[in-house]
C-alpha atoms as a PDB file:
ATOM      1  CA  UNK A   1       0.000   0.000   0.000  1.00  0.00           C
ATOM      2  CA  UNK A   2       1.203   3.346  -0.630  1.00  0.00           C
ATOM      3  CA  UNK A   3       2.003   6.457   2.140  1.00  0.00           C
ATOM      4  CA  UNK A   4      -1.374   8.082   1.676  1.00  0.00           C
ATOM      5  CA  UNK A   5      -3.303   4.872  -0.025  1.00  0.00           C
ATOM      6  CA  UNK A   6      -6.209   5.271  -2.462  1.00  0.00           C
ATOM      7  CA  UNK A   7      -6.355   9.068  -3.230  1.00  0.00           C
ATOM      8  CA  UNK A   8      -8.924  11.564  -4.845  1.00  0.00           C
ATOM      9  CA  UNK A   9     -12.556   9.985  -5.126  1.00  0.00           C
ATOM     10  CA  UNK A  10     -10.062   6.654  -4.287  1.00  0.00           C
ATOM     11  CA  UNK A  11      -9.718   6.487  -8.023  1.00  0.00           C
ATOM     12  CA  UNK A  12      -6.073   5.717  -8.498  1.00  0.00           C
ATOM     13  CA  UNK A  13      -3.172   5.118  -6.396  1.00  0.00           C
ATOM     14  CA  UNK A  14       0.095   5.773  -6.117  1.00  0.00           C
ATOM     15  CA  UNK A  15       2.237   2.629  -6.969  1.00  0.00           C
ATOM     16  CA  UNK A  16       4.277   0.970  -4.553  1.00  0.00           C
ATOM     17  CA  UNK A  17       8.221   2.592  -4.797  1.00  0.00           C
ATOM     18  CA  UNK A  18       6.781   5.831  -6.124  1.00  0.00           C
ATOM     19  CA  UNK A  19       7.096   9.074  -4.264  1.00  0.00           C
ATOM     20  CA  UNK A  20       3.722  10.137  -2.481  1.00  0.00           C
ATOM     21  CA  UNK A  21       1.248  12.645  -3.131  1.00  0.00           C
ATOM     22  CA  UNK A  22       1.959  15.868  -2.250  1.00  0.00           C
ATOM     23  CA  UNK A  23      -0.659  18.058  -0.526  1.00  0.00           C
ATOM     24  CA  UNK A  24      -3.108  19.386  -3.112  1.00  0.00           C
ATOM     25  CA  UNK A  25      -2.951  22.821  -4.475  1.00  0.00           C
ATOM     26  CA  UNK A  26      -5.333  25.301  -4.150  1.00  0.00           C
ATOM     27  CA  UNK A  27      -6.237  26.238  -7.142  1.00  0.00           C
ATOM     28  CA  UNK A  28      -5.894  24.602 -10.422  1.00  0.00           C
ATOM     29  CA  UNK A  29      -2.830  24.954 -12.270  1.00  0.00           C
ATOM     30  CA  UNK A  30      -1.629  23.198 -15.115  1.00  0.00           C
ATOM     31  CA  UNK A  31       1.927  21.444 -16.049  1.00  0.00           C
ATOM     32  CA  UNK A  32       3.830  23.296 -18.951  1.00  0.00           C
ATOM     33  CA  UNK A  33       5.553  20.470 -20.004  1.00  0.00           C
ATOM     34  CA  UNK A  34       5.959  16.819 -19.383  1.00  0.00           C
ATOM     35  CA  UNK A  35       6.352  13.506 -21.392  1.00  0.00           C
ATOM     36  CA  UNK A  36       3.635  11.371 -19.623  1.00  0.00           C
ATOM     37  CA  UNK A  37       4.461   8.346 -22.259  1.00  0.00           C
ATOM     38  CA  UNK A  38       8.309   8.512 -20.938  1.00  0.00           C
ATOM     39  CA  UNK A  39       7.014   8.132 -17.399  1.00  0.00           C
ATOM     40  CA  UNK A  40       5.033   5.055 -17.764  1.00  0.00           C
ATOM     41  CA  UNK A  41       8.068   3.647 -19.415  1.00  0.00           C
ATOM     42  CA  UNK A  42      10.729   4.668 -17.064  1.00  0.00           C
ATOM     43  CA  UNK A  43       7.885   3.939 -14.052  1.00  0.00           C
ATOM     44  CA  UNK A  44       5.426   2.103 -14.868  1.00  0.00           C
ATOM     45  CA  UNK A  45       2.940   4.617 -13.763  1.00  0.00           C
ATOM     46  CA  UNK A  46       0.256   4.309 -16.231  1.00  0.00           C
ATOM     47  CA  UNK A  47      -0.596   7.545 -18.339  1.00  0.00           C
ATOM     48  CA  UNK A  48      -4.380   7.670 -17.488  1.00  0.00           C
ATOM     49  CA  UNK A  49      -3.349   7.142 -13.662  1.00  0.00           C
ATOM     50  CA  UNK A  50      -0.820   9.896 -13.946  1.00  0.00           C
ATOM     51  CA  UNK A  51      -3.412  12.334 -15.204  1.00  0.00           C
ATOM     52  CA  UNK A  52      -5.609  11.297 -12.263  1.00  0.00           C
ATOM     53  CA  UNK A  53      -3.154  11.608  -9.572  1.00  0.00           C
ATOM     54  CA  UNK A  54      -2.307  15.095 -11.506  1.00  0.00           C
ATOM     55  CA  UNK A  55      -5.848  15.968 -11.215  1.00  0.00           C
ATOM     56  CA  UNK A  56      -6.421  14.745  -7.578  1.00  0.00           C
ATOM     57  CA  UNK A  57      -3.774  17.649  -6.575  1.00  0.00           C
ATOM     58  CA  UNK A  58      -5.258  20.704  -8.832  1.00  0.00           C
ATOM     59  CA  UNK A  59      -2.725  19.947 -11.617  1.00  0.00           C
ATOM     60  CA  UNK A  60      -5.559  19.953 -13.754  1.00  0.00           C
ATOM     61  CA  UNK A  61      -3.725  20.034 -17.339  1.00  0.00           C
ATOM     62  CA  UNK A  62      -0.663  19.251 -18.797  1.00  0.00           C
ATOM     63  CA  UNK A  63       1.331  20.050 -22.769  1.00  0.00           C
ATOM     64  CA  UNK A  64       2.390  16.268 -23.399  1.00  0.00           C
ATOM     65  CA  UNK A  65       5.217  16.334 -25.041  1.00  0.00           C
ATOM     66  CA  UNK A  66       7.117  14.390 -28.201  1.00  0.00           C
ATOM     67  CA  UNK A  67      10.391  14.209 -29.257  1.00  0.00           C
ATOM     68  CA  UNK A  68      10.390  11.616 -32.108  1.00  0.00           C
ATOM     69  CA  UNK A  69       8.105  10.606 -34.689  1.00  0.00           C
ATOM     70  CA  UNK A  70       6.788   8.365 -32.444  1.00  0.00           C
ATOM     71  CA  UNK A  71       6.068   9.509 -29.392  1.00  0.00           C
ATOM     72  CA  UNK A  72       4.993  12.759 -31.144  1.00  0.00           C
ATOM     73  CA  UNK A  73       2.330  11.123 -32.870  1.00  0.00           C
ATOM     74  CA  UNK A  74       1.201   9.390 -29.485  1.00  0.00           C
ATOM     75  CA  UNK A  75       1.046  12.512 -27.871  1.00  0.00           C
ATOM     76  CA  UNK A  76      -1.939  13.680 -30.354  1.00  0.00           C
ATOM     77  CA  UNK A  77      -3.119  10.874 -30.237  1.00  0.00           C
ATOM     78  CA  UNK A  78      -3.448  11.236 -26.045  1.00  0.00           C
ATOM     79  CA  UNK A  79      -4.411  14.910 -26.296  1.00  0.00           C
ATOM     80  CA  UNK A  80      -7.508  13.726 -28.711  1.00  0.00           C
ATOM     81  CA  UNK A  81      -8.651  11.264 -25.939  1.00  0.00           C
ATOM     82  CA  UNK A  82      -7.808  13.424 -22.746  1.00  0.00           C
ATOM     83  CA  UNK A  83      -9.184  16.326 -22.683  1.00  0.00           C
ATOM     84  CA  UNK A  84      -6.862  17.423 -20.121  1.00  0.00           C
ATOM     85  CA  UNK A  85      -3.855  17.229 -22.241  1.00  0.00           C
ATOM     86  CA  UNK A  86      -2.465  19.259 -25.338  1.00  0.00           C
ATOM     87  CA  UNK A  87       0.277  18.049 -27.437  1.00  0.00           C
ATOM     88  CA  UNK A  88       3.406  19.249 -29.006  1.00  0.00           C
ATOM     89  CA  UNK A  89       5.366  17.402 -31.744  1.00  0.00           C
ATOM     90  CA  UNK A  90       8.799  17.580 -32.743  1.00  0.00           C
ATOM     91  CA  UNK A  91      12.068  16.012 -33.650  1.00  0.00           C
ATOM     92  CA  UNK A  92      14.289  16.847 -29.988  1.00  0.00           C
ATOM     93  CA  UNK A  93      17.724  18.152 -31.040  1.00  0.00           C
ATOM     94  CA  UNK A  94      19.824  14.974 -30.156  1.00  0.00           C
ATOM     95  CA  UNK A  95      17.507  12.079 -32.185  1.00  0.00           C
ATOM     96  CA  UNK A  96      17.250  14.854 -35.100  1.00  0.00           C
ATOM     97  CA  UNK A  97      21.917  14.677 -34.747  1.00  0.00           C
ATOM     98  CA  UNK A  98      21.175  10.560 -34.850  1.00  0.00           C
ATOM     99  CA  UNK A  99      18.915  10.437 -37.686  1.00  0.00           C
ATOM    100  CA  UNK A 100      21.839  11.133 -40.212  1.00  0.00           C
ATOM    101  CA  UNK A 101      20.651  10.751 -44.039  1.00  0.00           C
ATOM    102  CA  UNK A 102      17.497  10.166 -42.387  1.00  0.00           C
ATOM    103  CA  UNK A 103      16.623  13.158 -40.773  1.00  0.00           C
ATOM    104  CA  UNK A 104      14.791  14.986 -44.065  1.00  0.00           C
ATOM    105  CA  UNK A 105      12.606  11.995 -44.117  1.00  0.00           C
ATOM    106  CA  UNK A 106      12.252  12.232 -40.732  1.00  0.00           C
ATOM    107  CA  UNK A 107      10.909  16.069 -40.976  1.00  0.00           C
ATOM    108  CA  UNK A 108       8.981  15.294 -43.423  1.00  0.00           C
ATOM    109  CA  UNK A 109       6.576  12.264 -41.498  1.00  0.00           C
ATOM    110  CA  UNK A 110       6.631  14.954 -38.430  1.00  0.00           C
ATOM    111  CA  UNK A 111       5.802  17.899 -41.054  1.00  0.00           C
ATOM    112  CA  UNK A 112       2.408  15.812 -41.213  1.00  0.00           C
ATOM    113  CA  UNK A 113       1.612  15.739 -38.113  1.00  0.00           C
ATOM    114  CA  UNK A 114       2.104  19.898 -37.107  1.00  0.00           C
ATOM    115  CA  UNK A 115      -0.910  20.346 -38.386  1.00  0.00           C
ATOM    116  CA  UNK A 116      -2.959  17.064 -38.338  1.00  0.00           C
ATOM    117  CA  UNK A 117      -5.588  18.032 -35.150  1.00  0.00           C
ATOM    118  CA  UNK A 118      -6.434  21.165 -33.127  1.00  0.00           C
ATOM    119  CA  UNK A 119      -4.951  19.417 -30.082  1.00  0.00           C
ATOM    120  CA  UNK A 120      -1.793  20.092 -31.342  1.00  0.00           C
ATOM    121  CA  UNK A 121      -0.695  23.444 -29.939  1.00  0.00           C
ATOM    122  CA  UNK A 122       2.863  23.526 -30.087  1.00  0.00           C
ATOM    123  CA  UNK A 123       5.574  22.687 -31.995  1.00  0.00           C
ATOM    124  CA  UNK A 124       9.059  21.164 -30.231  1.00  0.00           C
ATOM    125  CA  UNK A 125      10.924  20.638 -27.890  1.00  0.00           C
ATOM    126  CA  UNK A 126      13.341  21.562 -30.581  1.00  0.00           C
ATOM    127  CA  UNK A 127      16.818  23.498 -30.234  1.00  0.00           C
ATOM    128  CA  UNK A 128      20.350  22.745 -30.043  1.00  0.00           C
ATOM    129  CA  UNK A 129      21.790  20.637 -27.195  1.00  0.00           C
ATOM    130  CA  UNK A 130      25.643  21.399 -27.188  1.00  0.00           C
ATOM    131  CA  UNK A 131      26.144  18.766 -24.026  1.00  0.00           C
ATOM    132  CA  UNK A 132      25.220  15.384 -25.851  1.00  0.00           C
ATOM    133  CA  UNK A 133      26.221  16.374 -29.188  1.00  0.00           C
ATOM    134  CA  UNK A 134      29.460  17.293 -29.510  1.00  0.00           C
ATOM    135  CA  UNK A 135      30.470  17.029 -33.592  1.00  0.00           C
ATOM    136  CA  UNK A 136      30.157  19.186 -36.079  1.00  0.00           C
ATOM    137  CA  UNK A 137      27.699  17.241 -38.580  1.00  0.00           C
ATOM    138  CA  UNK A 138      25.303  16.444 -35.459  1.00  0.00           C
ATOM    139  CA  UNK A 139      25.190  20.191 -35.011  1.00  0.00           C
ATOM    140  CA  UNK A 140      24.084  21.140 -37.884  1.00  0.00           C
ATOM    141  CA  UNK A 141      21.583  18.730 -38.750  1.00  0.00           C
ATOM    142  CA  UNK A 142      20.284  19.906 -35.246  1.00  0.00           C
ATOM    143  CA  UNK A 143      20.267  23.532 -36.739  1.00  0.00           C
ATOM    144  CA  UNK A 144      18.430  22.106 -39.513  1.00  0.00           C
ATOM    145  CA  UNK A 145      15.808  20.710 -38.005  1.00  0.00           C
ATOM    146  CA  UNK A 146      15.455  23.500 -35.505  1.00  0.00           C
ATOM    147  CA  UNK A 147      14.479  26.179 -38.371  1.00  0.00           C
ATOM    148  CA  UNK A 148      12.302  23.610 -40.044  1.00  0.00           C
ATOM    149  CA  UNK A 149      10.690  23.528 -36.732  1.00  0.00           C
ATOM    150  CA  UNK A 150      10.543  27.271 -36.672  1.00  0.00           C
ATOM    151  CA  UNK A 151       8.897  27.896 -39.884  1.00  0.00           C
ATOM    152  CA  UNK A 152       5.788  24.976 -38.932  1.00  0.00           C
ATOM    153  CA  UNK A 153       5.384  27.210 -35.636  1.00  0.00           C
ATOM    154  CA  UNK A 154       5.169  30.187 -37.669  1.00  0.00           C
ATOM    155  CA  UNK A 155       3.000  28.696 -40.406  1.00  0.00           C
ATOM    156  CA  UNK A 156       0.260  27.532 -38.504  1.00  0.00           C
ATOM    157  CA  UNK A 157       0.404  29.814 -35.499  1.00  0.00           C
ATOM    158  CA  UNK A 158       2.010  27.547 -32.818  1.00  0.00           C
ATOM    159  CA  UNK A 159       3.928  27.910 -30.236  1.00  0.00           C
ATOM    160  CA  UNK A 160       7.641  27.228 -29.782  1.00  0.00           C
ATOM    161  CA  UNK A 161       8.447  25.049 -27.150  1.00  0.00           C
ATOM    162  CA  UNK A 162      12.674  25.309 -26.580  1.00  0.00           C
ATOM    163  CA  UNK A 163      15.200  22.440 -25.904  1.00  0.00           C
ATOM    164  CA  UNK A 164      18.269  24.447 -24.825  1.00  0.00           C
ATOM    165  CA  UNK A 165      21.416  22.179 -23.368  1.00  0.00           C
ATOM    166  CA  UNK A 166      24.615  24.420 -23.418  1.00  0.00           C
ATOM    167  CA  UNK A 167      23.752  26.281 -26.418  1.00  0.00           C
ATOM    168  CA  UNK A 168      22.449  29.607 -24.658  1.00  0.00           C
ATOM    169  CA  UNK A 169      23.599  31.996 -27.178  1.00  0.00           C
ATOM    170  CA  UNK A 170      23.244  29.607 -30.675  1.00  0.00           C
ATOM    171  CA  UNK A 171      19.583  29.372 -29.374  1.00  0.00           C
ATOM    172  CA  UNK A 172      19.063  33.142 -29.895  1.00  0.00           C
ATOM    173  CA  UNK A 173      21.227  33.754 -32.549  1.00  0.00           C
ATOM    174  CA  UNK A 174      19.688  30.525 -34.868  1.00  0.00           C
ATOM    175  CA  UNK A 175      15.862  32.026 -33.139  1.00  0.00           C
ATOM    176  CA  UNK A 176      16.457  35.666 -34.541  1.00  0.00           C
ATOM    177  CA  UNK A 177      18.097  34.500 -37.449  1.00  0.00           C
ATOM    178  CA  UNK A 178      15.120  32.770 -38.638  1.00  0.00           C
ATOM    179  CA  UNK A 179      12.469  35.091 -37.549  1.00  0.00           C
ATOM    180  CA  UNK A 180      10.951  33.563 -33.970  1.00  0.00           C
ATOM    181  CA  UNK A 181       7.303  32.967 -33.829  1.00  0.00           C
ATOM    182  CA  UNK A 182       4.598  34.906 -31.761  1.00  0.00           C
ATOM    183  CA  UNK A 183       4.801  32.560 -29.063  1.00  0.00           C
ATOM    184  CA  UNK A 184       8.406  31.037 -27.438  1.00  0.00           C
ATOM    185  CA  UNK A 185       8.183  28.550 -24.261  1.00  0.00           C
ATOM    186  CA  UNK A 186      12.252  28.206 -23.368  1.00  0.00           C
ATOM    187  CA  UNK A 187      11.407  25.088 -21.578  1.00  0.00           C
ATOM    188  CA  UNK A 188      13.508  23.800 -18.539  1.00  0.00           C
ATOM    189  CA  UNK A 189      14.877  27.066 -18.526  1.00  0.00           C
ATOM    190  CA  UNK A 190      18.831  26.426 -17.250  1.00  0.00           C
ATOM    191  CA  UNK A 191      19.910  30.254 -17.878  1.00  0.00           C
ATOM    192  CA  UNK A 192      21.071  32.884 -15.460  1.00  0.00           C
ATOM    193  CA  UNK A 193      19.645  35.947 -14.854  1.00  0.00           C
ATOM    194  CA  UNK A 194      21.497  37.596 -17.603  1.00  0.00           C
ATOM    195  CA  UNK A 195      20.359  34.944 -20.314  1.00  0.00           C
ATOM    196  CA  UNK A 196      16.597  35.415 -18.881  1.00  0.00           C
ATOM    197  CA  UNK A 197      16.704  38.966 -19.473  1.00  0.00           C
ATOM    198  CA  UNK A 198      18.103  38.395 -23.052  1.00  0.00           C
ATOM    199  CA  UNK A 199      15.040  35.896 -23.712  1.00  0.00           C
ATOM    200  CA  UNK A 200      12.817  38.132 -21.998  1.00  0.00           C
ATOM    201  CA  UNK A 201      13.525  41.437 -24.030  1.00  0.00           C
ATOM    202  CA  UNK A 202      12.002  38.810 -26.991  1.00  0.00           C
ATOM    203  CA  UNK A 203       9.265  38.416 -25.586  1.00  0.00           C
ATOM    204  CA  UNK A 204       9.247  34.793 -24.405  1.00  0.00           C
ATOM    205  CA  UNK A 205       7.848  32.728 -21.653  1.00  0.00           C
ATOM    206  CA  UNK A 206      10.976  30.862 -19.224  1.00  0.00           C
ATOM    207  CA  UNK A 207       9.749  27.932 -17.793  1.00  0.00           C
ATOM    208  CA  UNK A 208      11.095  26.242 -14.696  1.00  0.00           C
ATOM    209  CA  UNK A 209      11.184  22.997 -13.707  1.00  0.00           C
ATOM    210  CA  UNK A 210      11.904  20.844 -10.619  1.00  0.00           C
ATOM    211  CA  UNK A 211      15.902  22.016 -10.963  1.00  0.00           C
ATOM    212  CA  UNK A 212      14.483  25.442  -9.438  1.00  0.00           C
ATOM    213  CA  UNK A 213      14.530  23.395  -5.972  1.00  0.00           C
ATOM    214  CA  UNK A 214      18.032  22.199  -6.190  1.00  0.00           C
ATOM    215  CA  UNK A 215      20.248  23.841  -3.549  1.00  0.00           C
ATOM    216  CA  UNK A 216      23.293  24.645  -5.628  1.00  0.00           C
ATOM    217  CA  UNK A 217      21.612  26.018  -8.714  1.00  0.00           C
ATOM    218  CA  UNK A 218      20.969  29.794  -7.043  1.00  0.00           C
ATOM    219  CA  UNK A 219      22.025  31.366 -10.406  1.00  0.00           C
ATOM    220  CA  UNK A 220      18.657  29.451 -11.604  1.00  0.00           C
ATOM    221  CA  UNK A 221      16.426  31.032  -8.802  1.00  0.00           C
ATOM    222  CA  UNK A 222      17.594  34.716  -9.774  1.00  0.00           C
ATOM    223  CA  UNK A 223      16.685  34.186 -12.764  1.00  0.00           C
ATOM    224  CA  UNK A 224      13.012  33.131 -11.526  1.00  0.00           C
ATOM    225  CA  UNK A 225      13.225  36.383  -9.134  1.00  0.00           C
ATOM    226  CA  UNK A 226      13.224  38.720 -12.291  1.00  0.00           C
ATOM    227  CA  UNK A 227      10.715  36.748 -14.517  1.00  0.00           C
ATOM    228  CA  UNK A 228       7.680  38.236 -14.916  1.00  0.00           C
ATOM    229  CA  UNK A 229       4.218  37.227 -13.393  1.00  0.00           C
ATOM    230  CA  UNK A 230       3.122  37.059 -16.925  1.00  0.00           C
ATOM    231  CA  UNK A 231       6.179  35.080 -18.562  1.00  0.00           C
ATOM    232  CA  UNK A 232       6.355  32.670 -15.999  1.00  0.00           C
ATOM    233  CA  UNK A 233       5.545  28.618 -16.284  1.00  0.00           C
ATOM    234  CA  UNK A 234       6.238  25.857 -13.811  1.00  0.00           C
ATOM    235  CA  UNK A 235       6.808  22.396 -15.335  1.00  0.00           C
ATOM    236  CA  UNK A 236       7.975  18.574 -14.712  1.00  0.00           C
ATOM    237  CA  UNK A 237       9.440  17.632 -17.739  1.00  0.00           C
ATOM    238  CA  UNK A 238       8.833  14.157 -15.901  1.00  0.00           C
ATOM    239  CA  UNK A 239      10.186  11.533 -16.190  1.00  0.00           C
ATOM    240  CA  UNK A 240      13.292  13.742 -14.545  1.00  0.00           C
ATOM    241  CA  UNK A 241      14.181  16.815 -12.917  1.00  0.00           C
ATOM    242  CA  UNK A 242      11.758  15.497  -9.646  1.00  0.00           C
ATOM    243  CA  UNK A 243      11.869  18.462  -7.307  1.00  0.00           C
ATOM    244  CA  UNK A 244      13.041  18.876  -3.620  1.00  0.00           C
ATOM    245  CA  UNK A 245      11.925  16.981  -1.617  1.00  0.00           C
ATOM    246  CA  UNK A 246      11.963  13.945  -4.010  1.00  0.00           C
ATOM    247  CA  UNK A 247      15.145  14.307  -5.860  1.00  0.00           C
ATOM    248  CA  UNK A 248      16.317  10.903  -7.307  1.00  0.00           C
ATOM    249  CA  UNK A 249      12.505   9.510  -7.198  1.00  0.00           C
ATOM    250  CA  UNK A 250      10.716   9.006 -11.062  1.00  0.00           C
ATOM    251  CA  UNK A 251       8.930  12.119 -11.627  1.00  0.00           C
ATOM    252  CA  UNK A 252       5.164  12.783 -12.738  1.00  0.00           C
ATOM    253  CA  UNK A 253       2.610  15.979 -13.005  1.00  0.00           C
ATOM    254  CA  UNK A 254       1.250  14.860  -9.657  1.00  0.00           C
ATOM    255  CA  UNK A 255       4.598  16.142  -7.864  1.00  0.00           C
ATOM    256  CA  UNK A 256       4.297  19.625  -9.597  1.00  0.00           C
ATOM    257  CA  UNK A 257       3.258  21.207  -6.740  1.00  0.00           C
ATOM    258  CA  UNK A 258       6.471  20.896  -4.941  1.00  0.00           C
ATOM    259  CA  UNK A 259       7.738  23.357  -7.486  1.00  0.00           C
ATOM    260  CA  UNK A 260       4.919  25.360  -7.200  1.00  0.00           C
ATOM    261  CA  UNK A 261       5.050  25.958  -3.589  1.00  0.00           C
ATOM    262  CA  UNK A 262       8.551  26.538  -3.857  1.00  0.00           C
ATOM    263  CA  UNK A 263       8.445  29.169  -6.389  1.00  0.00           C
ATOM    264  CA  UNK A 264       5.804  30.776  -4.537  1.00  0.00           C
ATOM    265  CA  UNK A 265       7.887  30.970  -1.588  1.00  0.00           C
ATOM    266  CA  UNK A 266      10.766  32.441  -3.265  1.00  0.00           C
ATOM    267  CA  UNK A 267       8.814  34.785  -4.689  1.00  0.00           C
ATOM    268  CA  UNK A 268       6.593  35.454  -2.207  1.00  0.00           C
ATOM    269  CA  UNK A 269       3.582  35.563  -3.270  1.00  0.00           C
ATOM    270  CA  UNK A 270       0.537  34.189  -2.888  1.00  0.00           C
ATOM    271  CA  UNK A 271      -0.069  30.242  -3.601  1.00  0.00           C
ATOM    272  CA  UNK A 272      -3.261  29.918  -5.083  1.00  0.00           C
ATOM    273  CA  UNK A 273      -2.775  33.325  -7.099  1.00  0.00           C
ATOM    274  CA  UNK A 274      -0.065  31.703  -8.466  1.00  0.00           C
ATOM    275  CA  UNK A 275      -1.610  28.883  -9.762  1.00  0.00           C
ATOM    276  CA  UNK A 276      -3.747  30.822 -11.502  1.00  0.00           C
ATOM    277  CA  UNK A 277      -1.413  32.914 -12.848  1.00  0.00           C
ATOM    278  CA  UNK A 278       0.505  29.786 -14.103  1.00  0.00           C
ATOM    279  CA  UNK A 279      -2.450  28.268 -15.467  1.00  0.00           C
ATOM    280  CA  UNK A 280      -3.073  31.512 -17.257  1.00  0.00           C
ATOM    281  CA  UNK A 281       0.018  31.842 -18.947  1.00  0.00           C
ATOM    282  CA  UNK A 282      -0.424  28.358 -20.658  1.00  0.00           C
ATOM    283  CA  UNK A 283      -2.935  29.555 -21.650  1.00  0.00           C
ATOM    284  CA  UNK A 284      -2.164  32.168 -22.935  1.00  0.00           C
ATOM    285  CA  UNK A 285       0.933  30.287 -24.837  1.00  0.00           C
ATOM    286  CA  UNK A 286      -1.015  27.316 -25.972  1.00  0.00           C
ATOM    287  CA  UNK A 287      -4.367  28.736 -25.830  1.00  0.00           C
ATOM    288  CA  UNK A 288      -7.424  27.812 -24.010  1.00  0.00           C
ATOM    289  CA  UNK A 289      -8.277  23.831 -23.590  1.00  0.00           C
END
């Protein structure tokens, strides 16, 4: 049996060996980006269970997210059967360096899928990664793919959802090179201050994930303390990144609010006006669901 047992309307439950459920949130507030599919694999917390135990602590939506073929098509495919749940779709910077001769054939399957359904609200993660690719050819079929995944964001009025890994600077420079869309999510935002304010000046929305909690990464919290009420998002990107304090455990939407508290506490303000905020601002970058 789990720490707190059958939970919600005793709908789902926790599995045995994962971490607990946090205390619910007050208000509903909604996960800005996670890869559900990725956490039943690394888990085996089932995806309609994870949306449940989401839901049974006010994290009442969620941006699934792909990063292959694949799991991109999945994650419509979810997002047309939850209602709860949005999708993006993209090629993620280090299987786009892998594909090799394949990666045009590769855009052009996920070039189908942009826009194949009105649940699709976002195009990426998609970027450069710098830390697990390292040579030259890998980068720039990464930069290849990145402004193909620029133009779909643009053409059908998307939003951009950000993979940046060591690559601060290329990020912007390949973004404003190509002509950025409306809408920019700079997911798992790893920056400083001084990058945030760069990103900011364009316009886009940082979004901070369970790293925010980590002791050592302070650099990461001031740039939270000069973000915007209005560019802010809180995400998982579960399976990983599982906040303070379950560090090391498999992550999942349900243990969102532990970064939500937190970044209400550091910024002091008020927890359920937070969530709303927060829930407002996806909205606002993926539009209403």
């Amino acid at each position: 049996m789990t720490e707190r047992g059958l939970i919600g309307r005793g709908v789902a439950e926790v599995p045995d060996g994962l971490p607990p459920l946090p205390e619910p949130l007050p208000a509903a507030t909604t996960d800005a980006h996670t890869h559900a599919l990725s956490v039943h694999e690394y888990s085996g917390l089932g995806v309609a269970a994870a949306i449940e135990l989401a839901a049974a602590v006010n994290v009442t939506r969620s941006v699934e997210v792909g990063t292959d073929v694949a799991s991109s098509a999945a994650a419509v495919a979810l997002a047309e059967a939850q209602p709860s749940v949005v999708a993006a779709v993209a090629i993620h910077p280090n299987d786009a360096a892998r594909l090799g001769d394949g990666l045009a054939a590769g855009l052009d399957e996920l070039a189908a899928l942009v826009g194949s359904s009105p649940r699709v609200r976002a195009v990426g993660e998609t970027g450069l990664d710098h830390f697990r690719t390292t040579d030259a050819e890998g980068r720039a079929r990464q930069r290849t793919a990145f402004a193909a995944h620029i133009a779909w964001a643009t053409q059908h009025d998307l939003a951009l959802v950000i993979h940046d890994r060591d690559a601060h600077d290329d990020v912007l420079a390949v973004l404003d090179a190509e002509g950025a869309p409306d809408r920019v999510q700079l997911h798992c935002f790893s920056g400083d201050a001084a990058f945030a304010r760069k990103c900011l000046d364009r316009g886009y929305w940082l979004s901070f994930p369970g790293t925010v909690t980590f002791p050592a990464n302070e650099a990461l919290r001031e740039a939270l303390d000069l973000t915007p009420a209005d560019r802010l998002l809180v995400e998982t990107d579960a399976p990983y990144l599982t906040p303070v304090p379950r560090r090391g455990r498999p992550n999942s939407s349900y243990l969102l609010p532990h970064t939500v508290r937190f970044v209400a506490e550091r910024r002091g303000v008020d927890l359920a006006e937070l969530c709303a905020q927060l829930a407002a601002n996806a909205s606002a970058l993926f539009g209403e669901w």
